[in-house]
PDB file of N, CA and C in Angstrom:
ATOM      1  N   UNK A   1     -15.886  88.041 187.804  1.00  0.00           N
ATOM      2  CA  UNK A   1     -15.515  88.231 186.411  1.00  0.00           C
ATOM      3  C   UNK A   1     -16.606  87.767 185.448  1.00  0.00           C
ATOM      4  N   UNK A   2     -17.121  86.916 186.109  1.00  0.00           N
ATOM      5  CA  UNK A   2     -18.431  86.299 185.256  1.00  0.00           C
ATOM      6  C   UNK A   2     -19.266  87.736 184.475  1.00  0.00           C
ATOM      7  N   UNK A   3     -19.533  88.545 184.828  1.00  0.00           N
ATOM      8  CA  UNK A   3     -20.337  89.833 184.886  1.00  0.00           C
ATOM      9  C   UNK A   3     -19.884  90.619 183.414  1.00  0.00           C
ATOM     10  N   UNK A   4     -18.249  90.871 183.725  1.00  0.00           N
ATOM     11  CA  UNK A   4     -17.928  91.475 182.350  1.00  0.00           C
ATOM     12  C   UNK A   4     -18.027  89.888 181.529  1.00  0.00           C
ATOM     13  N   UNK A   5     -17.580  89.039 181.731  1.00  0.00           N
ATOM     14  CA  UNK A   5     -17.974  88.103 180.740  1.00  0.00           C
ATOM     15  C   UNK A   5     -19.251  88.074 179.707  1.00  0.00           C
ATOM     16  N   UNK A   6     -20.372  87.994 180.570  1.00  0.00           N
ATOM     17  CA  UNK A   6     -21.662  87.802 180.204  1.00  0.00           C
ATOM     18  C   UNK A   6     -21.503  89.222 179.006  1.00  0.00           C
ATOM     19  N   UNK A   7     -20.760  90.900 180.101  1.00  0.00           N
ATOM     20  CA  UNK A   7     -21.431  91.386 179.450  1.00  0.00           C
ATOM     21  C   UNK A   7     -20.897  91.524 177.570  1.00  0.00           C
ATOM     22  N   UNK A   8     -19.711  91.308 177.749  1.00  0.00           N
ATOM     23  CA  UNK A   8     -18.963  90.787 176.174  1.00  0.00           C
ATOM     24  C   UNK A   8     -19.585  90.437 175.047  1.00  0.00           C
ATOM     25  N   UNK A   9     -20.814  88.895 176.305  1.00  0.00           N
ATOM     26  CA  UNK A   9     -20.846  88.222 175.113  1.00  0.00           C
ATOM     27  C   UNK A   9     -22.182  88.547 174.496  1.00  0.00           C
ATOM     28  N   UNK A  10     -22.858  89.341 175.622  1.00  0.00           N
ATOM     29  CA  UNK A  10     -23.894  90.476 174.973  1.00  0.00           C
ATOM     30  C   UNK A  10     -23.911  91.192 174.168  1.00  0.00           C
ATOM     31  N   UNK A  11     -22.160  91.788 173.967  1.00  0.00           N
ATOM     32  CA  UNK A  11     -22.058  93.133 173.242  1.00  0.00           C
ATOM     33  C   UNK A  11     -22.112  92.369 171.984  1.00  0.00           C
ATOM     34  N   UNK A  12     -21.338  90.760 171.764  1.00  0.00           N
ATOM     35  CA  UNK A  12     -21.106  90.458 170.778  1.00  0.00           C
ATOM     36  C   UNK A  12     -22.471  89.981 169.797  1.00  0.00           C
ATOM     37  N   UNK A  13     -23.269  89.347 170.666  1.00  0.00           N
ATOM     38  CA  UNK A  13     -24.241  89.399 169.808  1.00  0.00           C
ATOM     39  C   UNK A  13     -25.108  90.188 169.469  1.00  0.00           C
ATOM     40  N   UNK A  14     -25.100  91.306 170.060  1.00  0.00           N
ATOM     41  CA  UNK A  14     -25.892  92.672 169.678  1.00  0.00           C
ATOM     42  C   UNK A  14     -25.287  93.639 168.350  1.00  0.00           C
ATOM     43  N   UNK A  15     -23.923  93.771 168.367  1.00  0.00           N
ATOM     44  CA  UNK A  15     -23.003  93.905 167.561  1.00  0.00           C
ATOM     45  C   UNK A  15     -23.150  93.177 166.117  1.00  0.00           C
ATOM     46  N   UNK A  16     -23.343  91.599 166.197  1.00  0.00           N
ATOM     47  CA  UNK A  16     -23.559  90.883 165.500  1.00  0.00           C
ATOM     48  C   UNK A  16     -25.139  91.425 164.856  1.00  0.00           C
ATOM     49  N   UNK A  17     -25.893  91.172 165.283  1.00  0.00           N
ATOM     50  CA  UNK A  17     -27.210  92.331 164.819  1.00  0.00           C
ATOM     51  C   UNK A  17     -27.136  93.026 164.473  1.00  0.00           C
ATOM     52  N   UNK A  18     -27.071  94.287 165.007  1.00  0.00           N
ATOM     53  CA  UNK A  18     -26.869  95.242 164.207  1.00  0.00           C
ATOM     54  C   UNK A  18     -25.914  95.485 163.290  1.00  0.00           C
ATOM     55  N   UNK A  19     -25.217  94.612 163.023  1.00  0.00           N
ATOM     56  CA  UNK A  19     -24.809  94.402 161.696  1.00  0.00           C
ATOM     57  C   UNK A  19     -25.013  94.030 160.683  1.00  0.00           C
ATOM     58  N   UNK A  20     -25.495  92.817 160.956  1.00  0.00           N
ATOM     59  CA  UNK A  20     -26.668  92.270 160.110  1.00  0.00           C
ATOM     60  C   UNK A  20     -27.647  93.187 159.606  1.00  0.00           C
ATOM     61  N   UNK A  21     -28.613  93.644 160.679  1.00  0.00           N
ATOM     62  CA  UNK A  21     -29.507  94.650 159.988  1.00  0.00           C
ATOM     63  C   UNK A  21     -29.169  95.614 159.132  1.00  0.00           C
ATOM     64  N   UNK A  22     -27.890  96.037 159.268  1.00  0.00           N
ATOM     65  CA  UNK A  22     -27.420  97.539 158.527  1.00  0.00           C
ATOM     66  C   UNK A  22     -27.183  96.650 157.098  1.00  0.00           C
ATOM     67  N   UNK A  23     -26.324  95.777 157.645  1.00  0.00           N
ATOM     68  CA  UNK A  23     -26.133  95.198 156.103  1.00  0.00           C
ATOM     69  C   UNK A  23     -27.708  94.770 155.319  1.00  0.00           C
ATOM     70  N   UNK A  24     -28.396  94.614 155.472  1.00  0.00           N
ATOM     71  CA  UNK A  24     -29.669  94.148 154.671  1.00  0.00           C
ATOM     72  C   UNK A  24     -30.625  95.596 154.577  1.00  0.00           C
ATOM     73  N   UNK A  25     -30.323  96.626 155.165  1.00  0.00           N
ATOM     74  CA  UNK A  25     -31.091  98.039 155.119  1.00  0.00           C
ATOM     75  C   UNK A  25     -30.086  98.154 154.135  1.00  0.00           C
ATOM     76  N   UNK A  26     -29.110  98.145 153.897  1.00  0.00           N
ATOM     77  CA  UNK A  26     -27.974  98.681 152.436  1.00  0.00           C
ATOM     78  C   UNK A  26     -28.493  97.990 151.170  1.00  0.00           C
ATOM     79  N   UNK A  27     -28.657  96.345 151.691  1.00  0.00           N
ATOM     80  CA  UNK A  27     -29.633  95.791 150.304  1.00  0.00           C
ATOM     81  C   UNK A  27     -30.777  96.599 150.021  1.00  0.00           C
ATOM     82  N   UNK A  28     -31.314  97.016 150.733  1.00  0.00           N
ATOM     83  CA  UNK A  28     -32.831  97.097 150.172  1.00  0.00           C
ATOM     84  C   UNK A  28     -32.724  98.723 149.855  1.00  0.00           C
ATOM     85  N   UNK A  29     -31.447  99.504 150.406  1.00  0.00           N
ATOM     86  CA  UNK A  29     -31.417 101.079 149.975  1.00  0.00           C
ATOM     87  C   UNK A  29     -31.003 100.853 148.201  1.00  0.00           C
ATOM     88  N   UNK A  30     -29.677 100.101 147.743  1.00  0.00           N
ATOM     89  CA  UNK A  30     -29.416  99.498 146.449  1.00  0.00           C
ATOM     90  C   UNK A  30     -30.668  98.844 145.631  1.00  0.00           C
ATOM     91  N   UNK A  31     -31.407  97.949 146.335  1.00  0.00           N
ATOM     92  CA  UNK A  31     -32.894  97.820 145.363  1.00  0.00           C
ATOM     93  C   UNK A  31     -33.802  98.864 144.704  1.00  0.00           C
ATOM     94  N   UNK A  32     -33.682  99.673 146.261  1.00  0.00           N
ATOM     95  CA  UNK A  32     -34.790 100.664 145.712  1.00  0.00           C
ATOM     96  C   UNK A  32     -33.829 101.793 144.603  1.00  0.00           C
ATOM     97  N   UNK A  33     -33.094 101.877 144.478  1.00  0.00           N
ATOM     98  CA  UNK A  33     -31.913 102.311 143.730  1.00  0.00           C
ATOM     99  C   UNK A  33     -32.579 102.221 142.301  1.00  0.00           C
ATOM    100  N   UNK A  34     -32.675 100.974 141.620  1.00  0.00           N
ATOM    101  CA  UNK A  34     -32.796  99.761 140.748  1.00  0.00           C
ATOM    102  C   UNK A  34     -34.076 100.456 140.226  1.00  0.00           C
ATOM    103  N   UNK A  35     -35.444 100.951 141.167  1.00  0.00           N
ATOM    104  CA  UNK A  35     -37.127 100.953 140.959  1.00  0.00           C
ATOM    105  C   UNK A  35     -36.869 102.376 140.608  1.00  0.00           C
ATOM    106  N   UNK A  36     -38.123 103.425 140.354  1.00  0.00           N
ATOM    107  CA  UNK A  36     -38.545 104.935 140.451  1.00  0.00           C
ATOM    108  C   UNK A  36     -39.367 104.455 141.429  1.00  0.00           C
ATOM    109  N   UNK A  37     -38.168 104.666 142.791  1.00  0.00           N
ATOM    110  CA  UNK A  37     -39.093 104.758 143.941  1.00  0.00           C
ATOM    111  C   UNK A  37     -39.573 106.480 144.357  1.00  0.00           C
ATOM    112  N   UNK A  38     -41.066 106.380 145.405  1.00  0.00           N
ATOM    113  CA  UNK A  38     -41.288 107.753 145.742  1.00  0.00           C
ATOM    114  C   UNK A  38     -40.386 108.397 146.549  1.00  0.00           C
ATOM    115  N   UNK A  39     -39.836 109.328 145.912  1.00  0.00           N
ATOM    116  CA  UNK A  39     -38.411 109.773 147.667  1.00  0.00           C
ATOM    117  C   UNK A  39     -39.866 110.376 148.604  1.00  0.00           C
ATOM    118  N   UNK A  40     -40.824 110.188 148.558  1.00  0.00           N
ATOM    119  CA  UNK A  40     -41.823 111.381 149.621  1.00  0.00           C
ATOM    120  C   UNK A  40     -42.184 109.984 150.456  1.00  0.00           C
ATOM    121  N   UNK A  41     -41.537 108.379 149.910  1.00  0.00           N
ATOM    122  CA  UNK A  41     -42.574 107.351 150.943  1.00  0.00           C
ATOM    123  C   UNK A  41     -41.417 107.567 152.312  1.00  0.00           C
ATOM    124  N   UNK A  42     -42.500 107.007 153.442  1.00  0.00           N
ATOM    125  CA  UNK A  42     -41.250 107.176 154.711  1.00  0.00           C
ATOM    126  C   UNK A  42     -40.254 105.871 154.672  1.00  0.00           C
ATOM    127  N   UNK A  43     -40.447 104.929 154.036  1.00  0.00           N
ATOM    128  CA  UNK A  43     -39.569 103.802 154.231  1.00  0.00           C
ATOM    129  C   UNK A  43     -38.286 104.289 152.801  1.00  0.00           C
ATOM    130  N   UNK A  44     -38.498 105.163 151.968  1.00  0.00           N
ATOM    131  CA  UNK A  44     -37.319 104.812 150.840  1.00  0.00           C
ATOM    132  C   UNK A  44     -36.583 106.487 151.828  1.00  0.00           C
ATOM    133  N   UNK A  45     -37.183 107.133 152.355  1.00  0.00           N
ATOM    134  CA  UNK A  45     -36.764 108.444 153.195  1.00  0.00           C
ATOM    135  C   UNK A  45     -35.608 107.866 154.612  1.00  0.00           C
ATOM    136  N   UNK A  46     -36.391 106.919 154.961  1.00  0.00           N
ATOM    137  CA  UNK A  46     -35.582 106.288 155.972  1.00  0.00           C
ATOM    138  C   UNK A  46     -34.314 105.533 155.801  1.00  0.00           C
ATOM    139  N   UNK A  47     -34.435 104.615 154.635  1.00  0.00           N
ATOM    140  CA  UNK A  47     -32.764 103.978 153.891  1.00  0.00           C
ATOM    141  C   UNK A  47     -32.395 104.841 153.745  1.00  0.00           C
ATOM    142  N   UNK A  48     -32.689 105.894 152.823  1.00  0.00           N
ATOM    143  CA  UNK A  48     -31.746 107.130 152.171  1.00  0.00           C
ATOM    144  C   UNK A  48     -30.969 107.609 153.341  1.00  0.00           C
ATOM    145  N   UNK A  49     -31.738 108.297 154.963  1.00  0.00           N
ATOM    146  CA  UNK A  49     -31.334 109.048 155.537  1.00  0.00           C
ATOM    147  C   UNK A  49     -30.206 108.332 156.728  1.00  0.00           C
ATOM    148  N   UNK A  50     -30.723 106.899 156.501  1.00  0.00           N
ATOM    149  CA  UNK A  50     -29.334 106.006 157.769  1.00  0.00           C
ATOM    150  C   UNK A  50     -28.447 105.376 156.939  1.00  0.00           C
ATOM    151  N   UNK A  51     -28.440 105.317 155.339  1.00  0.00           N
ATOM    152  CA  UNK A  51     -27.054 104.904 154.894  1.00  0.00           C
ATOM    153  C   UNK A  51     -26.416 106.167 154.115  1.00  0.00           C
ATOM    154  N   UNK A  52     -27.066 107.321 153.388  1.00  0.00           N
ATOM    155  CA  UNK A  52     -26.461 107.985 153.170  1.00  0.00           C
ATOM    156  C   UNK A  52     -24.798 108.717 153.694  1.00  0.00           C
ATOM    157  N   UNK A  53     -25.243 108.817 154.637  1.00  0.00           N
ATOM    158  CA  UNK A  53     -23.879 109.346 155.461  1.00  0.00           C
ATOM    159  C   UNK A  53     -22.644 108.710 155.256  1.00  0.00           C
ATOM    160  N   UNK A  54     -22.886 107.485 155.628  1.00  0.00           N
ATOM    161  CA  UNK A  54     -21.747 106.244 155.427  1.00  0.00           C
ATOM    162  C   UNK A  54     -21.342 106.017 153.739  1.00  0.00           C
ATOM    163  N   UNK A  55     -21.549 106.029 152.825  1.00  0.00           N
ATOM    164  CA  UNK A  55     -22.236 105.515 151.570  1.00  0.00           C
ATOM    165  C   UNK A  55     -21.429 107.459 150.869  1.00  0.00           C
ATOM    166  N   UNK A  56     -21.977 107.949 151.474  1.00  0.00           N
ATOM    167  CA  UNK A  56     -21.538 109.171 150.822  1.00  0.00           C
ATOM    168  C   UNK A  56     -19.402 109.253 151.303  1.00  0.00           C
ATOM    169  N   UNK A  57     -19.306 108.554 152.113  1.00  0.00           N
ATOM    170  CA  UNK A  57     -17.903 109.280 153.101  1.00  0.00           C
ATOM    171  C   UNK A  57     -17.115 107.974 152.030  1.00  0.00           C
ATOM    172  N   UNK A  58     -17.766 107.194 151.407  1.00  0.00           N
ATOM    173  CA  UNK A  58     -16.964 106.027 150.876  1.00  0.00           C
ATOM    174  C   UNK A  58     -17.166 106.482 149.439  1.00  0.00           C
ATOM    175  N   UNK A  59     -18.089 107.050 149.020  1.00  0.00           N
ATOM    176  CA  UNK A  59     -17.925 107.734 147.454  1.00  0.00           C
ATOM    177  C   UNK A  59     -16.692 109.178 147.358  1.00  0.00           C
ATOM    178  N   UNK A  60     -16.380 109.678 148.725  1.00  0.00           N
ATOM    179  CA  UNK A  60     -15.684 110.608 148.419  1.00  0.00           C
ATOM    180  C   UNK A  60     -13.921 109.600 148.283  1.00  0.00           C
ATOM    181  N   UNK A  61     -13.710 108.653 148.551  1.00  0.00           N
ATOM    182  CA  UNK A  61     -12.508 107.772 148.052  1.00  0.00           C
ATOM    183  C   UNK A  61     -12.672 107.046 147.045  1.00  0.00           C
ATOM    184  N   UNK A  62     -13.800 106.559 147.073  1.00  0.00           N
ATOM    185  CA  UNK A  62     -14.206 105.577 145.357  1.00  0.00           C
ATOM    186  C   UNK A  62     -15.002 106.619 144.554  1.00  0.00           C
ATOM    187  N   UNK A  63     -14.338 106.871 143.518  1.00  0.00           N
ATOM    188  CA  UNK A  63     -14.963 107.528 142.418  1.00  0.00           C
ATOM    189  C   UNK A  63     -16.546 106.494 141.824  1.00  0.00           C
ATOM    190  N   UNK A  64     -17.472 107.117 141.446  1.00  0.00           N
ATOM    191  CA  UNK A  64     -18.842 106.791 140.607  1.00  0.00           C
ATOM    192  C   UNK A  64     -17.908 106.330 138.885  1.00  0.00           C
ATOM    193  N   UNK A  65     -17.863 105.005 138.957  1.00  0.00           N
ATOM    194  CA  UNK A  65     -17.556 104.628 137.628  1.00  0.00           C
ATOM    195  C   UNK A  65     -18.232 104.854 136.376  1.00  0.00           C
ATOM    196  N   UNK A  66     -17.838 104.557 134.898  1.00  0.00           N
ATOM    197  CA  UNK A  66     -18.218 105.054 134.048  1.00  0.00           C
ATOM    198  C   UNK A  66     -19.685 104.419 133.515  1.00  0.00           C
ATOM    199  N   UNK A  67     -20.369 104.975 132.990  1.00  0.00           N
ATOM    200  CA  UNK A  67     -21.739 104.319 133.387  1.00  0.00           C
ATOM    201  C   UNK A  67     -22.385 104.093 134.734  1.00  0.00           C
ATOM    202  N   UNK A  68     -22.234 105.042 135.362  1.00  0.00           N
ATOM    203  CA  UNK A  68     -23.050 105.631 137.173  1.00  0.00           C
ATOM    204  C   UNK A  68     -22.989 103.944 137.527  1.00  0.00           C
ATOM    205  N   UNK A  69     -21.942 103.026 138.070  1.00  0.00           N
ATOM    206  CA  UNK A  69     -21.508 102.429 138.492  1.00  0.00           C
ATOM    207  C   UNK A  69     -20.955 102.601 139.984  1.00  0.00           C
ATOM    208  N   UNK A  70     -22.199 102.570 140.613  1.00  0.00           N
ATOM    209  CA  UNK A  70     -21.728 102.691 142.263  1.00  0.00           C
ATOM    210  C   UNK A  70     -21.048 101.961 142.798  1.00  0.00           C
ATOM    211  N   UNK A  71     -20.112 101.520 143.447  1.00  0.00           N
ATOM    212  CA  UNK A  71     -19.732 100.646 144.059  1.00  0.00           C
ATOM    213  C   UNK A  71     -19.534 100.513 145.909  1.00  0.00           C
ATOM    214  N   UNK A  72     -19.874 101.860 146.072  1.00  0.00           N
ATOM    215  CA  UNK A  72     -19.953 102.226 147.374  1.00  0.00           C
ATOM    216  C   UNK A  72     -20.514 101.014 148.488  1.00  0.00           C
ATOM    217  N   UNK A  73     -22.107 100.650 147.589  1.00  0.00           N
ATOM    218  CA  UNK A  73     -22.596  99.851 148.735  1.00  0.00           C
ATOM    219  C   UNK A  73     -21.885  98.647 148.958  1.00  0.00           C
ATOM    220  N   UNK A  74     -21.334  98.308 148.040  1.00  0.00           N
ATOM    221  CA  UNK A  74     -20.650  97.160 147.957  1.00  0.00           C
ATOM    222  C   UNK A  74     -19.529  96.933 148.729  1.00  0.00           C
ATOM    223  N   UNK A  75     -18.942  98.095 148.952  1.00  0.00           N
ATOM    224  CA  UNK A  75     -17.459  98.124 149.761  1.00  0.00           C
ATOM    225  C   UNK A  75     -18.104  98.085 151.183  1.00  0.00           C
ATOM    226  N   UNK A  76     -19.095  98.702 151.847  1.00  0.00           N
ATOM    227  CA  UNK A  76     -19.779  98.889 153.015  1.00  0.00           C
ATOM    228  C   UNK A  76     -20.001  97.658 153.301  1.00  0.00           C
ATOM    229  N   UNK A  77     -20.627  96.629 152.365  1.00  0.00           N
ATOM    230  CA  UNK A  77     -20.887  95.398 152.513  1.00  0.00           C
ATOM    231  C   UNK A  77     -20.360  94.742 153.215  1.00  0.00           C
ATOM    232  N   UNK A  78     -18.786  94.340 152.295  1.00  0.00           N
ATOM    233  CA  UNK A  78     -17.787  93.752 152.439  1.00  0.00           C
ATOM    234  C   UNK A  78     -17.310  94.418 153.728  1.00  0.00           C
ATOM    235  N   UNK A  79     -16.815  95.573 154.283  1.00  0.00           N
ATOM    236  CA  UNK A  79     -16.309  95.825 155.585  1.00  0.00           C
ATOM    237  C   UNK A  79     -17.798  95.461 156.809  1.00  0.00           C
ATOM    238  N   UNK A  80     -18.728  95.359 156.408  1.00  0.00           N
ATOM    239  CA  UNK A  80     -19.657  95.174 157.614  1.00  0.00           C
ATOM    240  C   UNK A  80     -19.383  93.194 157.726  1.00  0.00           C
ATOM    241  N   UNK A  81     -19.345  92.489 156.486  1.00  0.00           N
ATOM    242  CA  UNK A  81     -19.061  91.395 156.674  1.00  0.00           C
ATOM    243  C   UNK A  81     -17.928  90.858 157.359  1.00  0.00           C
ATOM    244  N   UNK A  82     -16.819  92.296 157.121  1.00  0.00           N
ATOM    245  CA  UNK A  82     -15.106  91.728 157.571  1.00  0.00           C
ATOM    246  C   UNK A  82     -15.224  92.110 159.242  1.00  0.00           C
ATOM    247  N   UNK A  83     -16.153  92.863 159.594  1.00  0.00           N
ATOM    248  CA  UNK A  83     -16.675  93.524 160.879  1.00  0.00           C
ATOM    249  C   UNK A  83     -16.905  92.116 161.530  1.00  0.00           C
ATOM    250  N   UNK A  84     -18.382  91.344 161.205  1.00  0.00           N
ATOM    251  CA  UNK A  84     -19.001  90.397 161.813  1.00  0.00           C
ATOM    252  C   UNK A  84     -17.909  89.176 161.290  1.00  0.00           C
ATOM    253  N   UNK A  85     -16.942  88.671 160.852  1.00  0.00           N
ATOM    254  CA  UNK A  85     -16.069  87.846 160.556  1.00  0.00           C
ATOM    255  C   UNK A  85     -15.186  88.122 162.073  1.00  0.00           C
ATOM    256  N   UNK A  86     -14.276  89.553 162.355  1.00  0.00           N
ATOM    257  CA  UNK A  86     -13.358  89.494 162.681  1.00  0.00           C
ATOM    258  C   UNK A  86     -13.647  89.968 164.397  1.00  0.00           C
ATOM    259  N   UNK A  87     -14.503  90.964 164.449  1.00  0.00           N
ATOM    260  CA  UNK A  87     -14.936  91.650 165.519  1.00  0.00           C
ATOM    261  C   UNK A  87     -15.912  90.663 166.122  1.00  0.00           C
ATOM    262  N   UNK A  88     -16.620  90.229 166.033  1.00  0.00           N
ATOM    263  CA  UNK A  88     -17.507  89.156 166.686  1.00  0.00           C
ATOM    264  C   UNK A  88     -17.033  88.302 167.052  1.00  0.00           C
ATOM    265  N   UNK A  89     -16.146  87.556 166.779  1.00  0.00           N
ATOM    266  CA  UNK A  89     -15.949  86.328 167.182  1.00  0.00           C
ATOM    267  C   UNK A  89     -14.825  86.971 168.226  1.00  0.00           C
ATOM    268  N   UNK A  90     -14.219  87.785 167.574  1.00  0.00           N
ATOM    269  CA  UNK A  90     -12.943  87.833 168.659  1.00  0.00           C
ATOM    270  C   UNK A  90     -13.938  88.756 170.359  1.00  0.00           C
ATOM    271  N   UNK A  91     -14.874  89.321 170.283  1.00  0.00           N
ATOM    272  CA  UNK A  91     -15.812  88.697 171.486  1.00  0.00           C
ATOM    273  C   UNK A  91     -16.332  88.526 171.936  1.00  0.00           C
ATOM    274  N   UNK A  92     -16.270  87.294 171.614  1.00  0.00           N
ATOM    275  CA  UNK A  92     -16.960  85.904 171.984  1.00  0.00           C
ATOM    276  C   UNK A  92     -15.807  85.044 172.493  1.00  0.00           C
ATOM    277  N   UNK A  93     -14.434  85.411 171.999  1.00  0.00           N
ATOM    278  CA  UNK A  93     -13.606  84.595 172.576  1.00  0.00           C
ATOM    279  C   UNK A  93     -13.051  85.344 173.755  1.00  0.00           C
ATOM    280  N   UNK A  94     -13.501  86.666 174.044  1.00  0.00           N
ATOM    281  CA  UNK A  94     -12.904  87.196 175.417  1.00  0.00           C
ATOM    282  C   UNK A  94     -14.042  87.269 176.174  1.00  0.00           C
ATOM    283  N   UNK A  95     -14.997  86.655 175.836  1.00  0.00           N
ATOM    284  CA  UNK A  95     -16.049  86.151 176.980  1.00  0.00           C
ATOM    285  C   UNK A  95     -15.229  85.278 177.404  1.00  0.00           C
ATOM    286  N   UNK A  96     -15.386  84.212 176.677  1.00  0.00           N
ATOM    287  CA  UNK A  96     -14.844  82.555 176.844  1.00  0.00           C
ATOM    288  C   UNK A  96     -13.901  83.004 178.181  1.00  0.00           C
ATOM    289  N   UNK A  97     -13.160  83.577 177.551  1.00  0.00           N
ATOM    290  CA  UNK A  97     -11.376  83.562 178.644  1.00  0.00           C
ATOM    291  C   UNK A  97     -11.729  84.047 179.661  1.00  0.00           C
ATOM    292  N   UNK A  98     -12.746  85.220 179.640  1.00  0.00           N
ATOM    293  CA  UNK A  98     -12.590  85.690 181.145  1.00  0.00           C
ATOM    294  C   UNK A  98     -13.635  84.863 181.616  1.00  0.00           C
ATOM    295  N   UNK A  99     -14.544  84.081 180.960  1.00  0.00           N
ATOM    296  CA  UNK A  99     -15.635  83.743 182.189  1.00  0.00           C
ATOM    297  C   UNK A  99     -14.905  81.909 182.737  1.00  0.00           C
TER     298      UNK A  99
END
């Protein structure tokens, strides 16, 4: 049992990462938001093209408030945080049990 244990607690901290990362690629897609960035550089091409998708599926339930008031990234935020709050730990605690 040790085996799926380990592998859990792998998933969990990989999980945990890449969460993290997505969440801080969302900061820096919202910064460049903020600048007149080049859409032709490959790094403002690359935020655009891995959060768009997500970011767009959450603007079609949250309306663009008055004064182009996004709030999209913000909700993504908050569920990637409620993600690594609730989903991570819980395993890490079914490592624990089975190993």
């Amino acid at each position: 049992m040790f085996i799926i244990s380990n592998f859990f607690g792998a998933l969990a901290s990989l999980l945990d990462f890449a969460l993290s990362a997505y969440m801080w690629i969302i900061i820096g897609r919202a910064i460049i938001s903020w600048v007149n960035a080049d859409p032709y550089n490959p790094i403002v091409r690359f935020l655009y093209e891995v959060t768009e998708p997500v970011l767009s599926r959450i603007r079609r339930v949250v309306p663009i408030f008055a004064g182009g008031l996004d709030f999209s990234p913000m909700i993504l935020i908050l569920a990637l945080i409620f993600l690594r709050s609730f989903l991570v730990p819980t395993l890490h605690q079914l490592a624990r049990t089975m190993g």
